[in-house]
C-alpha atoms as a PDB file:
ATOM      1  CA  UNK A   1      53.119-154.621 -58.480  1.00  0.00           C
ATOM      2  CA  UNK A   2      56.710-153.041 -59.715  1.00  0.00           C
ATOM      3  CA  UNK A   3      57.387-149.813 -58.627  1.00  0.00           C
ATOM      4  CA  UNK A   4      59.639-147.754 -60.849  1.00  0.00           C
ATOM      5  CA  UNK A   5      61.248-144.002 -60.285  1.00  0.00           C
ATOM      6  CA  UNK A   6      61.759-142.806 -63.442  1.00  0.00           C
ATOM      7  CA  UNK A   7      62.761-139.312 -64.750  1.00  0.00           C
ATOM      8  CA  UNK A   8      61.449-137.199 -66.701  1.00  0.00           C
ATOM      9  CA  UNK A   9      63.855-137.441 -69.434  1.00  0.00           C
ATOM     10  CA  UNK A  10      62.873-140.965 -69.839  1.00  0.00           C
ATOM     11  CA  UNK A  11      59.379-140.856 -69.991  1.00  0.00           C
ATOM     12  CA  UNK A  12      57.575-142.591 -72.976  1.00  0.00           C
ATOM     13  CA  UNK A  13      54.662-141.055 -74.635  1.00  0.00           C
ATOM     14  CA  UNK A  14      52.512-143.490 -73.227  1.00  0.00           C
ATOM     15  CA  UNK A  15      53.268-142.139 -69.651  1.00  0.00           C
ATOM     16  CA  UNK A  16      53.374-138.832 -70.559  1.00  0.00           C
ATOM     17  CA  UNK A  17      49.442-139.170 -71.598  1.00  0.00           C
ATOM     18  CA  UNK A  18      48.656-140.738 -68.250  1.00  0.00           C
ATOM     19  CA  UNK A  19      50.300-137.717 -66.491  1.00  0.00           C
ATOM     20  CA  UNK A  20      48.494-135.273 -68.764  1.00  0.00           C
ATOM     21  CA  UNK A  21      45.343-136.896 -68.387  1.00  0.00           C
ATOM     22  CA  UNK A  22      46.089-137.484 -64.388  1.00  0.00           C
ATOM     23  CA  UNK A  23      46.561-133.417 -64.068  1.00  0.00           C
ATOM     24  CA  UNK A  24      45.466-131.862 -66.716  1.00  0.00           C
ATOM     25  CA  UNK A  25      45.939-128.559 -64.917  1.00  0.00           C
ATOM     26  CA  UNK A  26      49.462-129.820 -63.259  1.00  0.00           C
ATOM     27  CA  UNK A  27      49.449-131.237 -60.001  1.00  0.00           C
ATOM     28  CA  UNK A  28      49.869-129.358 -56.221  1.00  0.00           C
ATOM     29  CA  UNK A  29      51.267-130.257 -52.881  1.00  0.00           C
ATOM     30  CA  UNK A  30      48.914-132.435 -52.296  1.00  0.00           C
ATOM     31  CA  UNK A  31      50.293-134.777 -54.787  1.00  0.00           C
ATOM     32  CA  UNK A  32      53.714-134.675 -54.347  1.00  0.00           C
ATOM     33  CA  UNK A  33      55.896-137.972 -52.350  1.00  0.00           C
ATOM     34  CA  UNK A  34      58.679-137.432 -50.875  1.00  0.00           C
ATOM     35  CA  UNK A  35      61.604-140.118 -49.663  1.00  0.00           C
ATOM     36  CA  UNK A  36      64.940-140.704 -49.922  1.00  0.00           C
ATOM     37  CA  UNK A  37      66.441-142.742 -52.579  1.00  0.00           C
ATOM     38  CA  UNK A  38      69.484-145.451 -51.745  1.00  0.00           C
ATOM     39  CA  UNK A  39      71.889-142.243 -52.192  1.00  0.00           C
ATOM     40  CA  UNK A  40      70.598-140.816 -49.256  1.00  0.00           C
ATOM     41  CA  UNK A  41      68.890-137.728 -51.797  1.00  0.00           C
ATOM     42  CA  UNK A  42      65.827-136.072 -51.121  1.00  0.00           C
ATOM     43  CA  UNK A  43      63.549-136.999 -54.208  1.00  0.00           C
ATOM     44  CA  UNK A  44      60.041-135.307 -54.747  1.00  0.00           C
ATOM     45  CA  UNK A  45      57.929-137.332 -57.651  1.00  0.00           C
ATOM     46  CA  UNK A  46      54.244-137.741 -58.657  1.00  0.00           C
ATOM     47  CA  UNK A  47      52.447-140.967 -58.983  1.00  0.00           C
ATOM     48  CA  UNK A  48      51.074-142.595 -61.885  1.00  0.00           C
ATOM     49  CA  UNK A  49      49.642-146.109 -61.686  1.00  0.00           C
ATOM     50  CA  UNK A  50      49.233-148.833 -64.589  1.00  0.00           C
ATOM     51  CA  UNK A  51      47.577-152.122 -64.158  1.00  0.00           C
ATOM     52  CA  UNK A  52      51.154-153.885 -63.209  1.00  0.00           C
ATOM     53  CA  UNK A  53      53.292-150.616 -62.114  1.00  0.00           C
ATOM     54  CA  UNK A  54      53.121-147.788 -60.164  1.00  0.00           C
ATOM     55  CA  UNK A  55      55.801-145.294 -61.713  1.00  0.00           C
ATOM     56  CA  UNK A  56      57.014-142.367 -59.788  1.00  0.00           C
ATOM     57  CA  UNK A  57      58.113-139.609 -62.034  1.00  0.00           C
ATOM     58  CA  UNK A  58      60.800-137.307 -60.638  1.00  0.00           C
ATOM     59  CA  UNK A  59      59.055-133.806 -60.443  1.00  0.00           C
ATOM     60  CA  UNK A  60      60.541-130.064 -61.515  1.00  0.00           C
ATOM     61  CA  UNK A  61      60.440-127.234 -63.539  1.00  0.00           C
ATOM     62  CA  UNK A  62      61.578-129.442 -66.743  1.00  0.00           C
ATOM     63  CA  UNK A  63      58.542-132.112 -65.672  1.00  0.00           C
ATOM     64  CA  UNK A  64      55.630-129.000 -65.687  1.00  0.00           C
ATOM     65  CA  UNK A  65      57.398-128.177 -69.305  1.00  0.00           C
ATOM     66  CA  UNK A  66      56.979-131.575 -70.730  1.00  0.00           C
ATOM     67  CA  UNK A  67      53.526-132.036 -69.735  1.00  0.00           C
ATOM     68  CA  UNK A  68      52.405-128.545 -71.010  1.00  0.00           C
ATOM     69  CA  UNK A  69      54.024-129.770 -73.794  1.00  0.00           C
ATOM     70  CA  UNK A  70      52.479-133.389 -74.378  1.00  0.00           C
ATOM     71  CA  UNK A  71      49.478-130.971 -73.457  1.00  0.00           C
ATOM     72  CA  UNK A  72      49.523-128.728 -76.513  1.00  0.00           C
ATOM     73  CA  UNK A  73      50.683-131.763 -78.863  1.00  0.00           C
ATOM     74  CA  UNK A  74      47.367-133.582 -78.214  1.00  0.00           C
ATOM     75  CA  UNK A  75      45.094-130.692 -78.143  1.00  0.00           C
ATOM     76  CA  UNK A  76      46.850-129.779 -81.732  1.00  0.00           C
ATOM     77  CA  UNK A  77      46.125-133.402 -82.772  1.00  0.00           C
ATOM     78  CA  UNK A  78      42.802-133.415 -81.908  1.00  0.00           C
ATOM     79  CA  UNK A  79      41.910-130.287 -83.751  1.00  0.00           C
ATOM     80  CA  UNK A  80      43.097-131.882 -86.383  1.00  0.00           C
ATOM     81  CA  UNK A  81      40.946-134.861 -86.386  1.00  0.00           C
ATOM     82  CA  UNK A  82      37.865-132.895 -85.776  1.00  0.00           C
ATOM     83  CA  UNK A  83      39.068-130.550 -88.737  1.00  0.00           C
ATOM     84  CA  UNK A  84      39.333-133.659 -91.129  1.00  0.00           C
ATOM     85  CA  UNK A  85      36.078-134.825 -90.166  1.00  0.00           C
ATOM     86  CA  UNK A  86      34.102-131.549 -90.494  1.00  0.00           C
ATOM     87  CA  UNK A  87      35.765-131.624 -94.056  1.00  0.00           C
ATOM     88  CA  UNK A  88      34.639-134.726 -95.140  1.00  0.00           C
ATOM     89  CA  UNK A  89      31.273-134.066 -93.663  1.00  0.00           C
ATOM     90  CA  UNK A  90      30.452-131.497 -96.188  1.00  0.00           C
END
């Protein structure tokens, strides 16, 4: 299994779902991993697994604003849906 540090800025959509869906109300201590990367740097992340790769996403302030974000984008989306089908319902 790969493991990948990515950052935030780099995240796809499709990870940003599994992070959403992994906490939808963000993530604690408790789920943070620390090490050092080959730099010698101090790097905090969260993990989110796929069936061939574990990514671990580089954590901060910018990380809890995308996933609030990715948040609100599929909540609007699914109102949406259930608008469109309530329409043609009637």
């Amino acid at each position: 299994m790969k493991r990948i540090i990515v950052d935030y800025n780099k995240l796809n959509t499709e990870i940003l779902d599994l992070l959403v869906k992994k906490f939808p109300d963000g993530y604690d201590d408790n789920d943070i991993i620390s090490f050092r990367n080959s730099n010698g740097e101090q790097i905090e992340s969260v993990e989110i697994r796929t069936n061939d790769t574990i990514y671990l996403v580089k954590i901060g302030k910018k990380l809890l604003k995308a996933i609030q974000e990715q948040k609100e984008d599929d909540n609007f989306n699914d109102d949406s849906i259930k608008d469109d089908v309530d329409l043609d319902l009637e």
